[in-house]
N, C-alpha and C. Protein backbone atom coordinates (compact mmCIF):
# COMPACT_ATOMS: atom_id res chain seq x y z
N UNK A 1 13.80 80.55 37.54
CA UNK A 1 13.82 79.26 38.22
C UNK A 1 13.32 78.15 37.30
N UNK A 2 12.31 78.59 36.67
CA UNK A 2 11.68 77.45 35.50
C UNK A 2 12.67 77.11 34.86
N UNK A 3 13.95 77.92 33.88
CA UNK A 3 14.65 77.74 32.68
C UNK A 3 15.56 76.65 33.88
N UNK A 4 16.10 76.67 35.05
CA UNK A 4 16.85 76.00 35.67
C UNK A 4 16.46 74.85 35.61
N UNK A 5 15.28 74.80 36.24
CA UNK A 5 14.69 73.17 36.69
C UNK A 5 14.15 72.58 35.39
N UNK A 6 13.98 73.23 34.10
CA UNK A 6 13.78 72.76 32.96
C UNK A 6 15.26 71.94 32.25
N UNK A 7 16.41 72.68 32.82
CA UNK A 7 17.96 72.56 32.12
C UNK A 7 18.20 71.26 32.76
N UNK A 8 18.50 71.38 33.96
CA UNK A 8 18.48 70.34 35.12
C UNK A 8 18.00 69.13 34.73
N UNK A 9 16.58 68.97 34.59
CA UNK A 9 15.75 67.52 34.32
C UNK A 9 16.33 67.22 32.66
N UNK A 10 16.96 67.91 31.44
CA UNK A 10 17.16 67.52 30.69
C UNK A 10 18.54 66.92 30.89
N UNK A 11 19.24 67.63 31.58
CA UNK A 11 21.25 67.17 32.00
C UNK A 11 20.72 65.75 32.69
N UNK A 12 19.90 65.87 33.62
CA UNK A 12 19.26 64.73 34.22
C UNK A 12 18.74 63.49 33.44
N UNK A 13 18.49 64.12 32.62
CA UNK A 13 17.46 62.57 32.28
C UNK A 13 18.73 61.94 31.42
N UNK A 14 19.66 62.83 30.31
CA UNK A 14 20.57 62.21 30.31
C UNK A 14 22.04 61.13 30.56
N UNK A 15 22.04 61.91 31.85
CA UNK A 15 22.98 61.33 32.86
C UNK A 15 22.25 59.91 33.15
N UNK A 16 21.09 60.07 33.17
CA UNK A 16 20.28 58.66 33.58
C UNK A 16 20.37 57.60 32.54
N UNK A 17 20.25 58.19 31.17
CA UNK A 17 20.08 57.54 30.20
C UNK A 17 21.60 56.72 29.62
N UNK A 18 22.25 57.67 30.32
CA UNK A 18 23.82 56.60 29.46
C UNK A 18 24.38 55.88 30.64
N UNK A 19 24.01 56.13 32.25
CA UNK A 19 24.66 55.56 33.27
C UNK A 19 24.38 54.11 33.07
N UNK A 20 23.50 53.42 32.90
CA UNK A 20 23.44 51.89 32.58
C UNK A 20 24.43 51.27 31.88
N UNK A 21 24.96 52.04 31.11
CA UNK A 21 25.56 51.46 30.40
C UNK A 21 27.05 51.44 30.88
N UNK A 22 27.49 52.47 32.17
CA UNK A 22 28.22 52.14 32.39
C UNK A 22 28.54 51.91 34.40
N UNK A 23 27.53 51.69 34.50
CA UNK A 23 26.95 51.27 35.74
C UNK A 23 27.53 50.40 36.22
N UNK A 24 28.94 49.52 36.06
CA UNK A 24 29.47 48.72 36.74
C UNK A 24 31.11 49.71 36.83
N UNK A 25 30.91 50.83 36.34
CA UNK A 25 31.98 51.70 36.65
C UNK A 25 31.83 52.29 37.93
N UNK A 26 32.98 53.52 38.39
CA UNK A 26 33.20 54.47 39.24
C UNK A 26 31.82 56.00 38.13
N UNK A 27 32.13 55.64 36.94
CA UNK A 27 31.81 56.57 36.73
C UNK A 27 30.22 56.76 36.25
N UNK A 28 29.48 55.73 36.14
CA UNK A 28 28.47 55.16 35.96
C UNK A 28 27.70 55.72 36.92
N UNK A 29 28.36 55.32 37.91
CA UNK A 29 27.70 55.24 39.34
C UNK A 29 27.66 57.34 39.59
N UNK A 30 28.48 57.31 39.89
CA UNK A 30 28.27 59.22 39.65
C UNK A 30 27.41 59.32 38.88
N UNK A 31 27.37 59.39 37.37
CA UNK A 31 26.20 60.08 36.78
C UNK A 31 24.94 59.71 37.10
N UNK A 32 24.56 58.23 37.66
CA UNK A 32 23.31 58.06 38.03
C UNK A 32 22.78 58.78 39.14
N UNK A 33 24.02 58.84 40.15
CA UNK A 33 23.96 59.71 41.62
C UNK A 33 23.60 61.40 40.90
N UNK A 34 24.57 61.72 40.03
CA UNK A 34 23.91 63.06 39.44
C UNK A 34 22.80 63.17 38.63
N UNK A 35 22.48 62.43 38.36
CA UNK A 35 21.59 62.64 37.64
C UNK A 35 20.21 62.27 38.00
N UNK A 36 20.07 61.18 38.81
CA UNK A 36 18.73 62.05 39.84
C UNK A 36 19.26 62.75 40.87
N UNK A 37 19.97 63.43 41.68
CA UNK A 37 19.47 64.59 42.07
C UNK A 37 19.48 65.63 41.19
N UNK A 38 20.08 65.49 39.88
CA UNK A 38 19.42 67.17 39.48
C UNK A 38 17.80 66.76 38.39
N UNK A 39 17.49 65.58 38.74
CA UNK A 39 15.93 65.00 38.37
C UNK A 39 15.18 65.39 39.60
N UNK A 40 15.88 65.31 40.89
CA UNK A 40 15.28 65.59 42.09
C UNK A 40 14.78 66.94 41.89
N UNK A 41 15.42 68.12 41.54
CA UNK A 41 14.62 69.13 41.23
C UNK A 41 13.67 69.20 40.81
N UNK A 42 13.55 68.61 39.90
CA UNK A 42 11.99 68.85 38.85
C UNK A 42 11.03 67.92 39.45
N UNK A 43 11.21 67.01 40.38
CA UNK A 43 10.14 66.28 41.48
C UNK A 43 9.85 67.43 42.62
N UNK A 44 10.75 67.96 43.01
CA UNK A 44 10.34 69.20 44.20
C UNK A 44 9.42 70.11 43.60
N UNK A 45 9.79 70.81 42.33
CA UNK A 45 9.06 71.63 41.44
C UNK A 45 7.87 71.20 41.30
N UNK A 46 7.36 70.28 40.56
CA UNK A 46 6.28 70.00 40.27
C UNK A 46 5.77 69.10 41.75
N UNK A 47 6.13 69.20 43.05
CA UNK A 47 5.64 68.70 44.18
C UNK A 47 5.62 66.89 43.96
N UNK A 48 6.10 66.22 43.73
CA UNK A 48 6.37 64.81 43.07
C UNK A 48 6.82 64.02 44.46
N UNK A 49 6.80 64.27 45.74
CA UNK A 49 7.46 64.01 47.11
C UNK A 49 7.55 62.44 46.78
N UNK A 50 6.67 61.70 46.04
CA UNK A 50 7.42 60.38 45.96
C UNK A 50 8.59 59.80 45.08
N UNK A 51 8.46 60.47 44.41
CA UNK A 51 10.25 60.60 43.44
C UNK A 51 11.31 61.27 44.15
N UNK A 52 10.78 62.13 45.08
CA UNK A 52 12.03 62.72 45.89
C UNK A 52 12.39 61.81 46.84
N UNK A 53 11.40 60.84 47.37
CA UNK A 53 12.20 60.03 48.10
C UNK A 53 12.20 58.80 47.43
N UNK A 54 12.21 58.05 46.11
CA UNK A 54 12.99 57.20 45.48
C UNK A 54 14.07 57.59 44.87
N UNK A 55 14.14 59.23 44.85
CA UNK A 55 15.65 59.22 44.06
C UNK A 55 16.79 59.33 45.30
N UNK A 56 15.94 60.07 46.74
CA UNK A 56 17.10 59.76 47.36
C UNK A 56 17.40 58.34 47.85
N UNK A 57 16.56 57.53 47.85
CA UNK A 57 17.13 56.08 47.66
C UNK A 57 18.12 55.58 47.08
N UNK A 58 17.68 56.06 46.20
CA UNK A 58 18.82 55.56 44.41
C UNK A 58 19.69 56.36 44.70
N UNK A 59 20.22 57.43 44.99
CA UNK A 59 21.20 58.16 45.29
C UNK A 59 22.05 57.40 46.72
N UNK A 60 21.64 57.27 48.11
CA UNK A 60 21.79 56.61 48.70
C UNK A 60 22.45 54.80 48.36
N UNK A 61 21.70 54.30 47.49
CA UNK A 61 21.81 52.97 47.22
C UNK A 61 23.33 52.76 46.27
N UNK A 62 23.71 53.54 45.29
CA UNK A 62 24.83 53.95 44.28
C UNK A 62 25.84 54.01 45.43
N UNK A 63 25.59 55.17 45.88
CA UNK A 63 26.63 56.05 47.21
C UNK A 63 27.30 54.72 47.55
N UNK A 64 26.39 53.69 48.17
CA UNK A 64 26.96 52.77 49.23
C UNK A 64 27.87 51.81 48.19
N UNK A 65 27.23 51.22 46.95
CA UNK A 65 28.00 50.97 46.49
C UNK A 65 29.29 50.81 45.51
N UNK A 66 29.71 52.33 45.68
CA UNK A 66 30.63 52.51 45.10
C UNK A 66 31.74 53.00 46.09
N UNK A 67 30.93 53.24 47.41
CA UNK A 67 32.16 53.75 48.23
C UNK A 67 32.11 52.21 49.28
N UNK A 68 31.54 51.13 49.18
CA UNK A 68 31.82 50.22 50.25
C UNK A 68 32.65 49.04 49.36
């Protein structure tokens, strides 16, 4: 479970790191949506309950605007 939530927060932090840049895309917007929730893991893991509920914000907040 460690090697997972270790893999995860690195695919994660990436996805985070290049979505800005394309954050006025369709596709921007996905990797930020993916990429905190698989950051959301490693907040559950290490018990982080307030990153779990700012990322589902940010996940939530993307969602709306790419599908409204």
């Amino acid at each position: 479970m460690d090697r997972l939530v270790s893999v995860s927060s690195w695919i994660g932090t990436a996805l985070m790191g290049a979505a800005p840049f394309l954050i006025t895309t369709a596709l921007g917007q996905v990797m930020a949506m993916l990429g905190l929730a698989l950051l959301s893991l490693q907040a559950y893991d290490t018990k982080c309950y307030n990153l779990l509920i700012l990322n589902t914000i940010g996940i939530i907040g993307y969602a709306s605007n790419l599908f409204i």
